[in-house]
Each structure stands twice: as C-alpha cells, then as structure tokens.
Protein backbone atom coordinates (compact mmCIF):
# COMPACT_ATOMS: atom_id res chain seq x y z
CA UNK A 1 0.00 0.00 0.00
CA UNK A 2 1.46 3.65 -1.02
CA UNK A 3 -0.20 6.50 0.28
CA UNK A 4 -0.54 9.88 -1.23
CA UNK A 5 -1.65 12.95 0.34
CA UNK A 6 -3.10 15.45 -2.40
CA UNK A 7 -4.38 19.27 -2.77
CA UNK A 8 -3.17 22.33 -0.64
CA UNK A 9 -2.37 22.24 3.05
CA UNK A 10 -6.57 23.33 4.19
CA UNK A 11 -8.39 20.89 1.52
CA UNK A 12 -5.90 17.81 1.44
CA UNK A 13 -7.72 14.23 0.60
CA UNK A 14 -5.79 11.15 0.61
CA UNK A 15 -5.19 8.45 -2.29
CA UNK A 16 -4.77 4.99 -1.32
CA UNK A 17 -2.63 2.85 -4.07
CA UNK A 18 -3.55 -1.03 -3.41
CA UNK A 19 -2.09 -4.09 -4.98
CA UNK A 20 -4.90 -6.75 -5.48
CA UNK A 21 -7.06 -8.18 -2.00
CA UNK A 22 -5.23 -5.13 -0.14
CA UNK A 23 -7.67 -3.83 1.85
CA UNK A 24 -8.17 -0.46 3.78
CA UNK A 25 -10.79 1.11 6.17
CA UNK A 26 -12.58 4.18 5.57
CA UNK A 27 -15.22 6.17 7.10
CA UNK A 28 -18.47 6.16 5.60
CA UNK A 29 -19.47 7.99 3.04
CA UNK A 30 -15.64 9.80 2.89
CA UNK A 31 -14.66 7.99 -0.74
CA UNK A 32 -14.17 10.77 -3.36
CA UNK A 33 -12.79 8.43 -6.56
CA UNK A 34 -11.86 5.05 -7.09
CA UNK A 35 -10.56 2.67 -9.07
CA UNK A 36 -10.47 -1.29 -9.25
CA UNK A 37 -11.79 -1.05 -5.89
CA UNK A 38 -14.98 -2.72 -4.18
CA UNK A 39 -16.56 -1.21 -1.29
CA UNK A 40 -18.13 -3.11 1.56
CA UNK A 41 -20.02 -1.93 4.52
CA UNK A 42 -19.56 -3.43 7.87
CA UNK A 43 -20.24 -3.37 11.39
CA UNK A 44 -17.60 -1.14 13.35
CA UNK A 45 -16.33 -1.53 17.32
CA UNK A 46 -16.66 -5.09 17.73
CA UNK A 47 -19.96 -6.21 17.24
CA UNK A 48 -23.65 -5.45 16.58
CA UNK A 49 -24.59 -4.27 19.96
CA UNK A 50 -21.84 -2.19 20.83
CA UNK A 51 -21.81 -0.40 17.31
CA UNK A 52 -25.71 0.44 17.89
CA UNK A 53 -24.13 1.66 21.83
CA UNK A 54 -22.17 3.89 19.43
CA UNK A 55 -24.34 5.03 17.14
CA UNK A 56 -27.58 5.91 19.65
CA UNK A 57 -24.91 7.42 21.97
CA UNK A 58 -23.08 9.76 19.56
CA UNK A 59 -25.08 9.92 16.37
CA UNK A 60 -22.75 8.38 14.87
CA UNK A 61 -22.74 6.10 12.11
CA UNK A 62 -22.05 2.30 12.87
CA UNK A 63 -20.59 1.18 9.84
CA UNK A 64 -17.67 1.21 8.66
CA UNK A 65 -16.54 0.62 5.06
CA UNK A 66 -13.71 -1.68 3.96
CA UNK A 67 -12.42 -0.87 0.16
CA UNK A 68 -10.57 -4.02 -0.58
CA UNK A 69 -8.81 -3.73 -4.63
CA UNK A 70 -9.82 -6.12 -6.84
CA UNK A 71 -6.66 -5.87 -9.27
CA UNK A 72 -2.98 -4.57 -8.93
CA UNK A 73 -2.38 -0.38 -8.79
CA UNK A 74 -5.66 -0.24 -7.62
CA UNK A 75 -6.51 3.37 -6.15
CA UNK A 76 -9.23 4.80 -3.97
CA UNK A 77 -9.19 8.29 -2.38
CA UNK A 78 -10.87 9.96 0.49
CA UNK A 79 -11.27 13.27 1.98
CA UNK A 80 -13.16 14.78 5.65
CA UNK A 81 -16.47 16.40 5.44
CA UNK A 82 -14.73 19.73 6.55
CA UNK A 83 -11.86 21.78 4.91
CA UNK A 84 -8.52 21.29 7.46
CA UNK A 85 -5.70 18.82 7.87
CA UNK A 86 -5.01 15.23 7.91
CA UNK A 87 -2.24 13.53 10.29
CA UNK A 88 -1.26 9.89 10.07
CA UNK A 89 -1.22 8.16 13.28
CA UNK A 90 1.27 5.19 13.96
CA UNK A 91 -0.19 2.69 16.52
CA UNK A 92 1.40 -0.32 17.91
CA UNK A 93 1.53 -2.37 21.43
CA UNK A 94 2.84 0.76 23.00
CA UNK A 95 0.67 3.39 22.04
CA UNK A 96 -3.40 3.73 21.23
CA UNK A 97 -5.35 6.43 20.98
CA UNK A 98 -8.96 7.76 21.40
CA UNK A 99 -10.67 9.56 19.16
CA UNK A 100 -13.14 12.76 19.53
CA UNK A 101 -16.91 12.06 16.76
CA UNK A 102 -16.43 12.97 13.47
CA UNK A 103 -12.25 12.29 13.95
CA UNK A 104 -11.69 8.82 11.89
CA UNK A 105 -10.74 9.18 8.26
CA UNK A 106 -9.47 5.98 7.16
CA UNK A 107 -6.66 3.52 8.99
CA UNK A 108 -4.51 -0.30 7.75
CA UNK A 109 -6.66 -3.34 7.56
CA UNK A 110 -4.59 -4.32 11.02
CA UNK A 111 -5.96 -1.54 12.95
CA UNK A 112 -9.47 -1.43 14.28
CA UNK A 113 -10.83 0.42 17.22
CA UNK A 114 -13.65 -0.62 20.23
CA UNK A 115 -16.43 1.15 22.43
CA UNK A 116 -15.02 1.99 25.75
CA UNK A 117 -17.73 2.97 28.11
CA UNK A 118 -17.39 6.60 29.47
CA UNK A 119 -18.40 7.61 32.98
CA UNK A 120 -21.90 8.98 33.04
CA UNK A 121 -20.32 12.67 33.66
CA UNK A 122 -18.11 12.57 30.90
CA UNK A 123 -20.89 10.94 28.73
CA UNK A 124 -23.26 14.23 29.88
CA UNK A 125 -21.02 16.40 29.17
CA UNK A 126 -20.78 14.84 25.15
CA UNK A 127 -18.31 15.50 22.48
CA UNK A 128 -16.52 12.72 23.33
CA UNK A 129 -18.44 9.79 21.75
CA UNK A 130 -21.86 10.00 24.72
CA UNK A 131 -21.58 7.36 26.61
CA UNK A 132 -18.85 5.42 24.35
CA UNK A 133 -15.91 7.06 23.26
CA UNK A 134 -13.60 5.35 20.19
CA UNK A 135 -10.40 3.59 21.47
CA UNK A 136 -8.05 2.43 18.59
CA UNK A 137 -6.57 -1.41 18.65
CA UNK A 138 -3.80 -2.98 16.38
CA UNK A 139 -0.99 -2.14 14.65
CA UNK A 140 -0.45 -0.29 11.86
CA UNK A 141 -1.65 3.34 10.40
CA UNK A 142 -4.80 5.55 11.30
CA UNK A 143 -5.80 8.97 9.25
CA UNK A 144 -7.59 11.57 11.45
CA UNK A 145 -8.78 15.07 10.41
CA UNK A 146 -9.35 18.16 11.51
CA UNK A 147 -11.19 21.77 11.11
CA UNK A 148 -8.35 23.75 10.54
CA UNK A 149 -5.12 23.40 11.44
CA UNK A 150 -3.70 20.09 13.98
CA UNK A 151 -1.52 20.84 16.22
CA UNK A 152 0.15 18.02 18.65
CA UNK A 153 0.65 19.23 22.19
CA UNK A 154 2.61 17.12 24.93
CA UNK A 155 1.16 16.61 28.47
CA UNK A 156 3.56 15.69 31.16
CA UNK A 157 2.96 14.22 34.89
CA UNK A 158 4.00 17.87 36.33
CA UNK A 159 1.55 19.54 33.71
CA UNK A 160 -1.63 19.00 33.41
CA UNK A 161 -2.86 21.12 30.69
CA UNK A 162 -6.70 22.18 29.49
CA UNK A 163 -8.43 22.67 26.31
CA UNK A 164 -11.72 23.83 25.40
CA UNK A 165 -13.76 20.53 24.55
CA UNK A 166 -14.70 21.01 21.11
CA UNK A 167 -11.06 21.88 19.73
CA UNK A 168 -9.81 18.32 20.77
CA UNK A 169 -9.24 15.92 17.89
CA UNK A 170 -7.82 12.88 19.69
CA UNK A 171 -5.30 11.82 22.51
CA UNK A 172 -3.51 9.12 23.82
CA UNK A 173 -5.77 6.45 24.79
CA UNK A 174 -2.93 6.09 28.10
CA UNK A 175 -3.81 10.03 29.16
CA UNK A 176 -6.27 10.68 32.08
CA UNK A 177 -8.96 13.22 31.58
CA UNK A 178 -11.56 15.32 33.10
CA UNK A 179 -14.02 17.64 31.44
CA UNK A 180 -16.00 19.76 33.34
CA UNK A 181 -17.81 23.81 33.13
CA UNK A 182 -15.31 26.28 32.72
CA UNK A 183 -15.88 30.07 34.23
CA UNK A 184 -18.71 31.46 32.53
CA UNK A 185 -21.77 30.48 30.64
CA UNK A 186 -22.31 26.94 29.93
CA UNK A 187 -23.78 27.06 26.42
CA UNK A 188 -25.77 23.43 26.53
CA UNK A 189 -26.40 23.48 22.42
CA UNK A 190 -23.11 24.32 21.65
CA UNK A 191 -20.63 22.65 24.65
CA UNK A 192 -18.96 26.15 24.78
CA UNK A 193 -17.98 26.15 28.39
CA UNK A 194 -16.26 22.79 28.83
CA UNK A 195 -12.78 22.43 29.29
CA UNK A 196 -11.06 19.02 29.14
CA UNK A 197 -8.09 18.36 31.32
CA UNK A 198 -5.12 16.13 30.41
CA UNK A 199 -2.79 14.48 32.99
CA UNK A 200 -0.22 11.76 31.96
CA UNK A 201 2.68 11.49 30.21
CA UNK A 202 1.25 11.89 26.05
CA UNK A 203 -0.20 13.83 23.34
CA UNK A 204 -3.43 15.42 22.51
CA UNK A 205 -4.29 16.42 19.58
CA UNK A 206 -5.94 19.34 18.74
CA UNK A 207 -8.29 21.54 15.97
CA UNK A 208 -7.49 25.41 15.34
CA UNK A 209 -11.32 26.10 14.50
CA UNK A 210 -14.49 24.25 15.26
CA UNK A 211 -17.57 24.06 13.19
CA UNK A 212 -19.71 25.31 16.37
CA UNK A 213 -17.85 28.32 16.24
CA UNK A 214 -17.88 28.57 12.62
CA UNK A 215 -21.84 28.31 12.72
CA UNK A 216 -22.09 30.89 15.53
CA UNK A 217 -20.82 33.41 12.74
CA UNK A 218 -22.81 32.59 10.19
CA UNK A 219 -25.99 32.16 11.67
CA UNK A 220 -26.98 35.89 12.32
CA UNK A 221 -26.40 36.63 8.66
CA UNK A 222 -29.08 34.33 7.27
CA UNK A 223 -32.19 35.42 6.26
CA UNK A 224 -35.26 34.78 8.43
CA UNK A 225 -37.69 31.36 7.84
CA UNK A 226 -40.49 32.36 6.15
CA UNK A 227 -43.92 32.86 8.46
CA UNK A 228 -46.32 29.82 7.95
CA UNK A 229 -49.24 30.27 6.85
C-alpha cells in the first residue's frame, strides 16, 4: 500500500494505491474516486450491539466501510467532510489512541478500534463519543482530520494542561482526563464552556477552529424562515 496525500495544506484528501485483496478502512461515506476497488459496509467496534451503543450514543454512524482492490495499482481516495488537515497516526503495542466524533478518516486493515464505556459525567457532558468514546486497537496506520489546522501538544505528569472541549481531535488512549464547566456560561447546544483536562505522560491532539464556532458566525447573517401560513 502507497499512500498519497493530495491538494493544498486546508483541503488535502488522501489516495490509497492497493495491490490486489489489499484492503483499507474508511469512514463512511468519505470515498471521493476510485478505481479497481470494491466497497463493503460493515459493522464497526466489535460487534452489533456495541456499534448500535455507538451510534444511539453519539449519532454516529455504525458502519464502517472496507475498500478491498480487486486488481494490482488499484486506487481509492478519500477526503473529511470539513476543509482542514489530515495527520497519520502510527499505533502499535505501546501506544493507542482515542478519538473525539467525526475524527476517523481511514486507517490499515490491522488496525481497528472498540467502544469503551465513558463515565456517566463525561458521557453528559458529550463531544466525546456520549456514553462510548472510540479507542483504537492494532498495529499499523490511522488517518484523522481536523477543522483547521492540527496541532500536537505534549502533556507531562508535572503539567496537566486544558483545552476547550470542542477543539480536541484525539489523545492518547494512556492520558487521564476530566471535562467539566469552565468560568462562565455553559452554552448546553453548543458545549462552549467545557474544558477538558489532560494528565499523563502523552499527546493530545488538537483543531485550530471548530464548526460550532464557525456556525455561531454565520448564523446571524441568514435570512429569516419564512412565516407559515
């Protein structure tokens, strides 16, 4: 498998070059072109009832499609439903990571991920996958994106450090955290308000911009629903 990452730096997508029965995982609905490729949907996070955990929990889709090529230089590419950057994540024995909804772009047949069961505060407080958030397994590569810029900041025992909720992409799956209501007004539609708090020895990952944010400029400038009649 050679990977290519295409376009400029804030609308990249990613080609996938196969060699026949390669396979690769993608999120659903993310494919853009292809080529000697078949596409299969199937159950994500190890089974039926913990992919429907998932999916009434988060709104977020169950499935996950598996683009296996059918002949040699096969090709498939994919690309985020949001403009912003894509990082390539290397897991093995020693490192896993979780992942914030709407994260997962595509990862190596090897790699896979499962529903680990929040606490009911962190669950409340949402962003994070409701009740479940997504906890990578495996070896091999995983493709996350972003809105915006990512930028990889390192948490240390002696330094805890806090982001607001909705700028955090993913983090290592061996880092501690805490979200709770910042200072100020807790905005319940939007999250705005909660911080999450890293402590460990890791990374998080995180977004420059945030589609909440993005919406809350937009939204005064469209033009009022009509009155019914």
């Amino acid at each position: 498998m050679f990977v290519k990452q295409l376009g400029d730096a804030n609308f990249e997508l990613l080609e996938f070059q196969l060699d026949r029965n390669e396979t690769i995982k993608i999120e659903r609905g993310s494919m853009v072109y292809m080529q000697g490729v078949n596409l299969d949907g199937k159950l994500n996070g190890g089974g039926f009832f913990n992919a429907i955990g998932r999916a009434f929990s988060s709104g977020e889709s169950f499935f996950m499609t598996h683009a296996t090529a059918t002949s040699n230089h096969a090709k498939i590419a994919v690309a985020p439903k949001t403009p912003g950057k894509i990082v390539e994540l290397q897991l093995d024995a020693n490192r896993q990571y979780r992942l914030n909804d709407g994260a997962f772009l595509a990862c190596s047949e090897t790699v896979d991920y499962k529903m680990k069961r929040q606490s009911l505060g962190k669950a409340l407080f949402a962003r994070t996958g409701g009740l479940f958030v997504m906890e990578t397994t495996g070896s091999g590569s995983m493709y996350v994106s972003s809105f915006g810029d990512m930028i990889q900041v390192r948490v240390t025992p002696d330094n805890p450090i806090s982001f607001d909720n909705t700028n955090v992409v993913c983090w290592d799956a061996s880092l501690d955290y805490d979200i709770h209501v910042a200072s100020g007004v807790f905005g319940f539609k939007s999250g705005e308000g909660l911080v999450n708090t890293f402590k460990g020895d890791g990374y998080v990952y995180i977004q420059t911009r945030t589609v909440s944010n993005l919406a809350d400029v937009i939204i005064p400038y469209l033009p009022e629903p009509a009155p019914s009649n």
